[in-house]
C-alpha atoms as a PDB file:
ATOM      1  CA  UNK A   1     170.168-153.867 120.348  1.00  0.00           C
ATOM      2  CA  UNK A   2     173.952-154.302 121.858  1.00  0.00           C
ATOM      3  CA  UNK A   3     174.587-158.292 120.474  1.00  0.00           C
ATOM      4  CA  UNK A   4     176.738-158.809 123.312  1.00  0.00           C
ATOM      5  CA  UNK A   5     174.365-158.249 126.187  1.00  0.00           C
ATOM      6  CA  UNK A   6     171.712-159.954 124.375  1.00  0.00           C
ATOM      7  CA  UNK A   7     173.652-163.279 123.784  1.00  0.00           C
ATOM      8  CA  UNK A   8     171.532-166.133 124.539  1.00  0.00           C
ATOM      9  CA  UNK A   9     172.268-167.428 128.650  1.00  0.00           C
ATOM     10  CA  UNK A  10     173.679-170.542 128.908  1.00  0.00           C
ATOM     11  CA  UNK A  11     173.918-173.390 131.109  1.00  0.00           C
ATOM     12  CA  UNK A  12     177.112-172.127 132.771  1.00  0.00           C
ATOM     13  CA  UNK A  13     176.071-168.434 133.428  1.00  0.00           C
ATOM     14  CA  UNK A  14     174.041-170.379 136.795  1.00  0.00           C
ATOM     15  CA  UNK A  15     175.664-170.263 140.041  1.00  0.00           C
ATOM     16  CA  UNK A  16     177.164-173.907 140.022  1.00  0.00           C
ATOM     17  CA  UNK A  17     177.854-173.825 143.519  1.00  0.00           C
ATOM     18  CA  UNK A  18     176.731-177.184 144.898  1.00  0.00           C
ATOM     19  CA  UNK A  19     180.071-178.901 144.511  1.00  0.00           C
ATOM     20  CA  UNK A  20     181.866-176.432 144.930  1.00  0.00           C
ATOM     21  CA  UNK A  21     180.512-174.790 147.991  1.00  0.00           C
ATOM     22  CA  UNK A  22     181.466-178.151 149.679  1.00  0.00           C
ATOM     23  CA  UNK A  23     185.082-178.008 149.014  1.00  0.00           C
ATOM     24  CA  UNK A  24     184.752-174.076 149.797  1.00  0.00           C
ATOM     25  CA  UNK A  25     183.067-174.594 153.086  1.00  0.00           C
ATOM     26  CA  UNK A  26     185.776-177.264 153.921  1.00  0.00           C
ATOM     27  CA  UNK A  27     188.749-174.735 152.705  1.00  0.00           C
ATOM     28  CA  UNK A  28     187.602-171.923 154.866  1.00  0.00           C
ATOM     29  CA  UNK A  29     187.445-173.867 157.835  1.00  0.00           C
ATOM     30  CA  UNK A  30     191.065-175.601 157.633  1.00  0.00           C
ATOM     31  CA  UNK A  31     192.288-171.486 156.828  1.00  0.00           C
ATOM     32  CA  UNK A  32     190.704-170.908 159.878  1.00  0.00           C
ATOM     33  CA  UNK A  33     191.804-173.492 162.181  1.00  0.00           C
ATOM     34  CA  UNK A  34     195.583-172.753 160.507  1.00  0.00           C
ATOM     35  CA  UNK A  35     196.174-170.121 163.005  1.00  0.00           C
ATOM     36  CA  UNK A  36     194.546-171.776 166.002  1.00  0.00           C
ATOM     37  CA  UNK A  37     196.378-174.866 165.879  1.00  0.00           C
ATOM     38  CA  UNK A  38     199.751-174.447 164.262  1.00  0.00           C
ATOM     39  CA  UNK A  39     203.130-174.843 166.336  1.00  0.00           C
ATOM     40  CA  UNK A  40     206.645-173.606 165.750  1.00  0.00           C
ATOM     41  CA  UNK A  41     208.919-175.804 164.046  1.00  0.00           C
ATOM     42  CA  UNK A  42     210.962-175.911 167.366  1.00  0.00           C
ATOM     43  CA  UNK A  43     209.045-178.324 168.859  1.00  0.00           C
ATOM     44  CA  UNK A  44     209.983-180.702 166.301  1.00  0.00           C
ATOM     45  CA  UNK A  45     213.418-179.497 166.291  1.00  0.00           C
ATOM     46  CA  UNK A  46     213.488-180.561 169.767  1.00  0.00           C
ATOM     47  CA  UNK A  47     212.277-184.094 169.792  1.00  0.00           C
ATOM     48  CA  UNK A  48     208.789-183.462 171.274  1.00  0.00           C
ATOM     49  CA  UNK A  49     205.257-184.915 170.870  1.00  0.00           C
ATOM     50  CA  UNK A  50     203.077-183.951 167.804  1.00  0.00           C
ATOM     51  CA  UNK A  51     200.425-184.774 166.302  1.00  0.00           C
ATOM     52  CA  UNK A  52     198.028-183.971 162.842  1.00  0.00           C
ATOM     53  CA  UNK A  53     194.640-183.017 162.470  1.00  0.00           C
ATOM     54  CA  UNK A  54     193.009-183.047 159.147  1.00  0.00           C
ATOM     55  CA  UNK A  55     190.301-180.394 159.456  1.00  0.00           C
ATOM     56  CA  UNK A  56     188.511-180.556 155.751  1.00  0.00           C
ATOM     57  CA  UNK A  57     187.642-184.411 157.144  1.00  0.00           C
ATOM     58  CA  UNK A  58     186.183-182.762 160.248  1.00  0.00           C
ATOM     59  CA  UNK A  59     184.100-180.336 158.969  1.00  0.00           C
ATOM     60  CA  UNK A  60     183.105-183.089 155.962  1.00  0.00           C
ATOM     61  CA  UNK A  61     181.923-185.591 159.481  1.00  0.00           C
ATOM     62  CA  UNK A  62     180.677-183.528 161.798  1.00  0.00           C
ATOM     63  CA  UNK A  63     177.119-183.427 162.537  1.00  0.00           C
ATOM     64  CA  UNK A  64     176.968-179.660 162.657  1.00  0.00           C
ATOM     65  CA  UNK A  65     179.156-179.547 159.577  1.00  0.00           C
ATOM     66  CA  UNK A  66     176.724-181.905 157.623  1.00  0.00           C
ATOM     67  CA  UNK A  67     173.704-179.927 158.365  1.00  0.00           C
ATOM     68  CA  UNK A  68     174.855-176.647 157.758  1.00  0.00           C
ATOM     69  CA  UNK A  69     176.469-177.942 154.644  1.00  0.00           C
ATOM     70  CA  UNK A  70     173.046-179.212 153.453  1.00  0.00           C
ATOM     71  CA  UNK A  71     170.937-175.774 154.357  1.00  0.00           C
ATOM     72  CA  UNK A  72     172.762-173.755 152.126  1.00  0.00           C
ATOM     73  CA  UNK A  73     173.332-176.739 149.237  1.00  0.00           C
ATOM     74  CA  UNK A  74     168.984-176.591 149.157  1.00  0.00           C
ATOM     75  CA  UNK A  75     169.241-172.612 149.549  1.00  0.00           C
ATOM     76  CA  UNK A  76     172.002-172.978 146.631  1.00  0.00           C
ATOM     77  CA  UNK A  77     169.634-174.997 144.246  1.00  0.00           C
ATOM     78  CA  UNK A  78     166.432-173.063 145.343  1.00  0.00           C
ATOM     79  CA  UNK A  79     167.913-170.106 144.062  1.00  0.00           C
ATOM     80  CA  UNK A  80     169.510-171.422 140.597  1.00  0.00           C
ATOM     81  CA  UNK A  81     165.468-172.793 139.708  1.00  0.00           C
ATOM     82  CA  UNK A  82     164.833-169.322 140.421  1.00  0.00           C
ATOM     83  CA  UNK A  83     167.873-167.810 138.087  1.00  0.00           C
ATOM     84  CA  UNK A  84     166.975-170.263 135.645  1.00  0.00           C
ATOM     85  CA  UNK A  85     163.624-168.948 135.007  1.00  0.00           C
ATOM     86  CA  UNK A  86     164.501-165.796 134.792  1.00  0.00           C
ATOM     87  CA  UNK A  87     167.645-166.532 132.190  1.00  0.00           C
ATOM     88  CA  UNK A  88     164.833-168.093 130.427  1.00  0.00           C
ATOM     89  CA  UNK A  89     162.102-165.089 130.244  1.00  0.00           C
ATOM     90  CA  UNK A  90     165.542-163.338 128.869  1.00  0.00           C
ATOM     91  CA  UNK A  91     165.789-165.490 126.250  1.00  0.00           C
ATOM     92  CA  UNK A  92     162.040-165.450 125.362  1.00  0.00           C
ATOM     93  CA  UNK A  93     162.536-161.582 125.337  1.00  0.00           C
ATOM     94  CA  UNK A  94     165.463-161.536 122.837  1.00  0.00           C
ATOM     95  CA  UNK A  95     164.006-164.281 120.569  1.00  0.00           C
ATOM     96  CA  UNK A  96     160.733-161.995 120.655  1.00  0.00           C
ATOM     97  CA  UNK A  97     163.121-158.866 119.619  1.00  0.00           C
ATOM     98  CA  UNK A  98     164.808-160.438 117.303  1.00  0.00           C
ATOM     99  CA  UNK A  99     161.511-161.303 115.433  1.00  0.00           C
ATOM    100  CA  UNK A 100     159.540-158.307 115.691  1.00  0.00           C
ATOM    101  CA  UNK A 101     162.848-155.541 115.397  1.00  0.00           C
ATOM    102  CA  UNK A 102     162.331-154.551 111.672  1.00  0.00           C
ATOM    103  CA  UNK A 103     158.731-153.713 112.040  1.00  0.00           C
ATOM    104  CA  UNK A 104     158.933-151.468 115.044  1.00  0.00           C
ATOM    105  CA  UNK A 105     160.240-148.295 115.027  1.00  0.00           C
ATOM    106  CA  UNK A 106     163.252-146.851 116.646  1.00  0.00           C
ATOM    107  CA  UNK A 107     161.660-145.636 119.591  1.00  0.00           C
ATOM    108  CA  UNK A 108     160.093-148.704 120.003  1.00  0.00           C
ATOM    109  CA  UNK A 109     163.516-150.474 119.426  1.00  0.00           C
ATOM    110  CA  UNK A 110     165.547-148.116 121.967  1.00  0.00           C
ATOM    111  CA  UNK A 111     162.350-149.031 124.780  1.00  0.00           C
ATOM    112  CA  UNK A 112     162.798-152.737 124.301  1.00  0.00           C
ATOM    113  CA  UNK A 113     166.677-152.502 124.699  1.00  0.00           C
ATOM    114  CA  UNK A 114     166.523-150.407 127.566  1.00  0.00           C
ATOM    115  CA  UNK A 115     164.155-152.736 129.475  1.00  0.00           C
ATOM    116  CA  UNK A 116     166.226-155.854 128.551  1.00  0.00           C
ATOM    117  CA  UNK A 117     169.412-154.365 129.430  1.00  0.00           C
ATOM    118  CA  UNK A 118     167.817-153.351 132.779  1.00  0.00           C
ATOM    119  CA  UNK A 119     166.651-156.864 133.600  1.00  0.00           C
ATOM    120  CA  UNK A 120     169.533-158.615 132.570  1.00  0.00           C
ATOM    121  CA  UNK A 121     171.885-156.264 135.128  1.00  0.00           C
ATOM    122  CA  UNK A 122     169.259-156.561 137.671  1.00  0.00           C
ATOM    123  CA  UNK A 123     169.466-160.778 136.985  1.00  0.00           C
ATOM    124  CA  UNK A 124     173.840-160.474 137.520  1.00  0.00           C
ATOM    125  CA  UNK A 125     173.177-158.254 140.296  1.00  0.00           C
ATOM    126  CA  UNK A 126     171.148-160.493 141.903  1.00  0.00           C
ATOM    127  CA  UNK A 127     173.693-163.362 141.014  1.00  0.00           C
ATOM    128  CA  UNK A 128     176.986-161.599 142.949  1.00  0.00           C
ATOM    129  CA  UNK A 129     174.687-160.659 145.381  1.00  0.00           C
ATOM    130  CA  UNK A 130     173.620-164.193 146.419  1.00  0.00           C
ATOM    131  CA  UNK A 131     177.431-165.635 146.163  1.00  0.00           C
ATOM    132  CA  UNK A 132     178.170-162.876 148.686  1.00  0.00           C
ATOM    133  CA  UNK A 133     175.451-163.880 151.007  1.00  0.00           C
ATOM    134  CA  UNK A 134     176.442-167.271 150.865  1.00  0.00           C
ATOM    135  CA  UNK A 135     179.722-166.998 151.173  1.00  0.00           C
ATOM    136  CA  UNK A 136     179.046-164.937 154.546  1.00  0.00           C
ATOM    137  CA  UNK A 137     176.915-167.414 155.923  1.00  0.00           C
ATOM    138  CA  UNK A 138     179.443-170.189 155.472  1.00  0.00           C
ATOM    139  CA  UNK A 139     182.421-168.229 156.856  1.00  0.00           C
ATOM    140  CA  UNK A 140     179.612-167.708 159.806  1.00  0.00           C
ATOM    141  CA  UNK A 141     179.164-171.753 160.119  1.00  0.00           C
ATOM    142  CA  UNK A 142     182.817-172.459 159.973  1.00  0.00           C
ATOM    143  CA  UNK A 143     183.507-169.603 162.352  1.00  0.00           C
ATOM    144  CA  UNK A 144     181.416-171.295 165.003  1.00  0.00           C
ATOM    145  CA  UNK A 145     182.577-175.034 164.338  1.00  0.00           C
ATOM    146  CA  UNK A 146     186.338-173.724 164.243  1.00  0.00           C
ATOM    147  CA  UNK A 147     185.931-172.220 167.735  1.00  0.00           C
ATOM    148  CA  UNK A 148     184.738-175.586 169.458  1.00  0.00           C
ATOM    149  CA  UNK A 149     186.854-177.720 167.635  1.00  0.00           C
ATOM    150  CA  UNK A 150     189.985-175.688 168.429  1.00  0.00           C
ATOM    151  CA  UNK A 151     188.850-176.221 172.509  1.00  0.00           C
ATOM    152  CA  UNK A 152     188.477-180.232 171.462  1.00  0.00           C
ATOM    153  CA  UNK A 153     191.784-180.430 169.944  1.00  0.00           C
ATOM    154  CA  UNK A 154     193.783-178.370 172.843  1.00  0.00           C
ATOM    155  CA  UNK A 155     191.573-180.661 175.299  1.00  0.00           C
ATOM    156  CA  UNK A 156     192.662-184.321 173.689  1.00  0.00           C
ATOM    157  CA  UNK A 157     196.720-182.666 172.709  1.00  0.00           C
ATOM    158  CA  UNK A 158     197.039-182.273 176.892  1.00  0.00           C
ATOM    159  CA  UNK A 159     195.186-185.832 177.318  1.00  0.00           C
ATOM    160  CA  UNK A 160     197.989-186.862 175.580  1.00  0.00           C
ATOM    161  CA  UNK A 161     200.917-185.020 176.428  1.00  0.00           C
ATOM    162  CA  UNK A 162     201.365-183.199 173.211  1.00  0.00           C
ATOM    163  CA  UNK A 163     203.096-180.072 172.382  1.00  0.00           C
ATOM    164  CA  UNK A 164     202.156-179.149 169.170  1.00  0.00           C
ATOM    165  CA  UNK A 165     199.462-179.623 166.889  1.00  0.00           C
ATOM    166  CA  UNK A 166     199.822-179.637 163.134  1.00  0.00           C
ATOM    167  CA  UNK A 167     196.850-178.775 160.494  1.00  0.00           C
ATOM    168  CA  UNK A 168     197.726-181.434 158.365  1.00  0.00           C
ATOM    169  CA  UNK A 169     196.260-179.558 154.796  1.00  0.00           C
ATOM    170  CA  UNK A 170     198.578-176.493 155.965  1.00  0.00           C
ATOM    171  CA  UNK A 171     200.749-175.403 152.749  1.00  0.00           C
ATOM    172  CA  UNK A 172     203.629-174.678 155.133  1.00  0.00           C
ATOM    173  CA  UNK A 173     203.600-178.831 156.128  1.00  0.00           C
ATOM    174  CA  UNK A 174     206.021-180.616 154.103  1.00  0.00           C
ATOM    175  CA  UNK A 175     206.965-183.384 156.089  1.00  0.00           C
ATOM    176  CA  UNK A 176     206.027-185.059 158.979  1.00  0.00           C
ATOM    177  CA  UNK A 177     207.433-188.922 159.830  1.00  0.00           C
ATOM    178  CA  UNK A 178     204.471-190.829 160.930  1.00  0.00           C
ATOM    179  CA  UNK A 179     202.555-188.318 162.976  1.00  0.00           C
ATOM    180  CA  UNK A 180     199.752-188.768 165.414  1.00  0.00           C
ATOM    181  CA  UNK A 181     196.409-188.701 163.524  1.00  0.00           C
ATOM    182  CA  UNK A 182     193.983-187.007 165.748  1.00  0.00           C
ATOM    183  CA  UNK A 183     191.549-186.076 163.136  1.00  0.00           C
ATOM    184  CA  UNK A 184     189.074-188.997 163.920  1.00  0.00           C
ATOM    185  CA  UNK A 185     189.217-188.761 167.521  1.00  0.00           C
ATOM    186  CA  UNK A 186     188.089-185.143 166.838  1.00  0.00           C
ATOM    187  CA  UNK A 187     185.425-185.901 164.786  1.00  0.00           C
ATOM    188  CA  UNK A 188     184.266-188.471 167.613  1.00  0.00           C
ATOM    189  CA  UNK A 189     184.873-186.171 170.663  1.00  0.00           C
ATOM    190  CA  UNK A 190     182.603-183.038 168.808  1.00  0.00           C
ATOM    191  CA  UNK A 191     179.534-186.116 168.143  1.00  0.00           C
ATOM    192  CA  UNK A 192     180.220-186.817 171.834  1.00  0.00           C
ATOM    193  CA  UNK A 193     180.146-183.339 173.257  1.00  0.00           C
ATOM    194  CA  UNK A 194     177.358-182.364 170.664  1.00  0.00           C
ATOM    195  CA  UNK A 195     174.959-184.939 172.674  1.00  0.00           C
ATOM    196  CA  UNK A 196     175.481-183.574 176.175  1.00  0.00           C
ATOM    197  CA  UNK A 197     172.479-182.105 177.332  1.00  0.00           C
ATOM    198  CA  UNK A 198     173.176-178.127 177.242  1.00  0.00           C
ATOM    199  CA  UNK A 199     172.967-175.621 180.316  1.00  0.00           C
ATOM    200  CA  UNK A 200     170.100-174.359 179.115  1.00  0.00           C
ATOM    201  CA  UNK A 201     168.146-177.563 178.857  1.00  0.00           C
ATOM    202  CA  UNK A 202     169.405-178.400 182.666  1.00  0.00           C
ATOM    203  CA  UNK A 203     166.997-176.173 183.808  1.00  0.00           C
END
């Protein structure tokens, strides 16, 4: 039996995602909001208003952020028990092999590798399969928050008189002297607006 595909799973063959999936989560979002909120460098050329918002803290404080942040950390460790168990009936089979290989025959040999090989694809399939999906469903999440924050942040930038809104995690923000930080008042206005009784609920 090919050593290499029976090697014993380890620890870090599970999908580690829980930590990570928070900073990932938070990284989409500010990519997202990039676009939405970024000015030209003239209006700091020409002496005008501006202001930062630092959207991995908004995502990380929102309410909506928080709870879909925590559905798919339980989904995330749901699944590993899952992947666990079945690295572990892998390893049972190979130690079982690895026992028992001189007395069967080669048919019998070429049967048991066949069947291992096809679980252990069928366990990495399902692996890539469920980092897609969740991948998907937090682009979906940050999709939605990015949309109403965006409004929030064009909203308070005219309460103020702004002209140009920075994201402050943006890789093409090297310097800015003492901005406006508008990332708190952002979080507070989405809490605010996110306990106003909806149209639907009106009626």
């Amino acid at each position: 039996m090919n050593h290499s595909a029976l090697r014993r799973l380890s620890k870090e063959d599970n999908i580690m995602m829980n930590r990570n999936s928070v900073a990932g989560f938070a990284g989409v979002f500010a990519g997202l909001m990039a676009g939405c909120l970024m000015a030209s460098g003239a209006a700091l050329a020409e002496g005008r208003k501006y202001a930062v918002v630092d959207m991995q803290e908004v995502i990380l404080n929102v309410e909506e952020g928080k709870s879909a942040r925590a559905d798919l950390e339980k989904e995330i460790k749901d699944k590993e028990k899952d992947l666990q168990k079945q690295k572990e009936e892998l390893d049972k089979m190979n130690d079982e092999w690895k026992s028992k290989a001189s007395l069967l025959s080669e048919e019998a040999r070429m049967n048991k590798q066949k069947e291992f090989q096809e679980k252990f694809l069928s366990l990495r399939n399902s692996e890539m399969e469920f980092q897609s999906n969740i991948k998907r469903k937090e682009q979906k999440a940050t999709q939605a928050i990015a949309v109403k924050v965006a409004g929030l942040v064009e909203k308070i930038a005219k309460e103020r008189g702004l002209e140009a809104v920075f994201e402050s995690n943006s890789a093409g923000l090297l310097y800015l002297q003492e901005p406006v930080d508008l990332t708190k008042d952002v979080v507070d206005r989405y809490s605010k607006e996110a306990k106003k009784p909806s149209a639907k609920s009106k009626k």
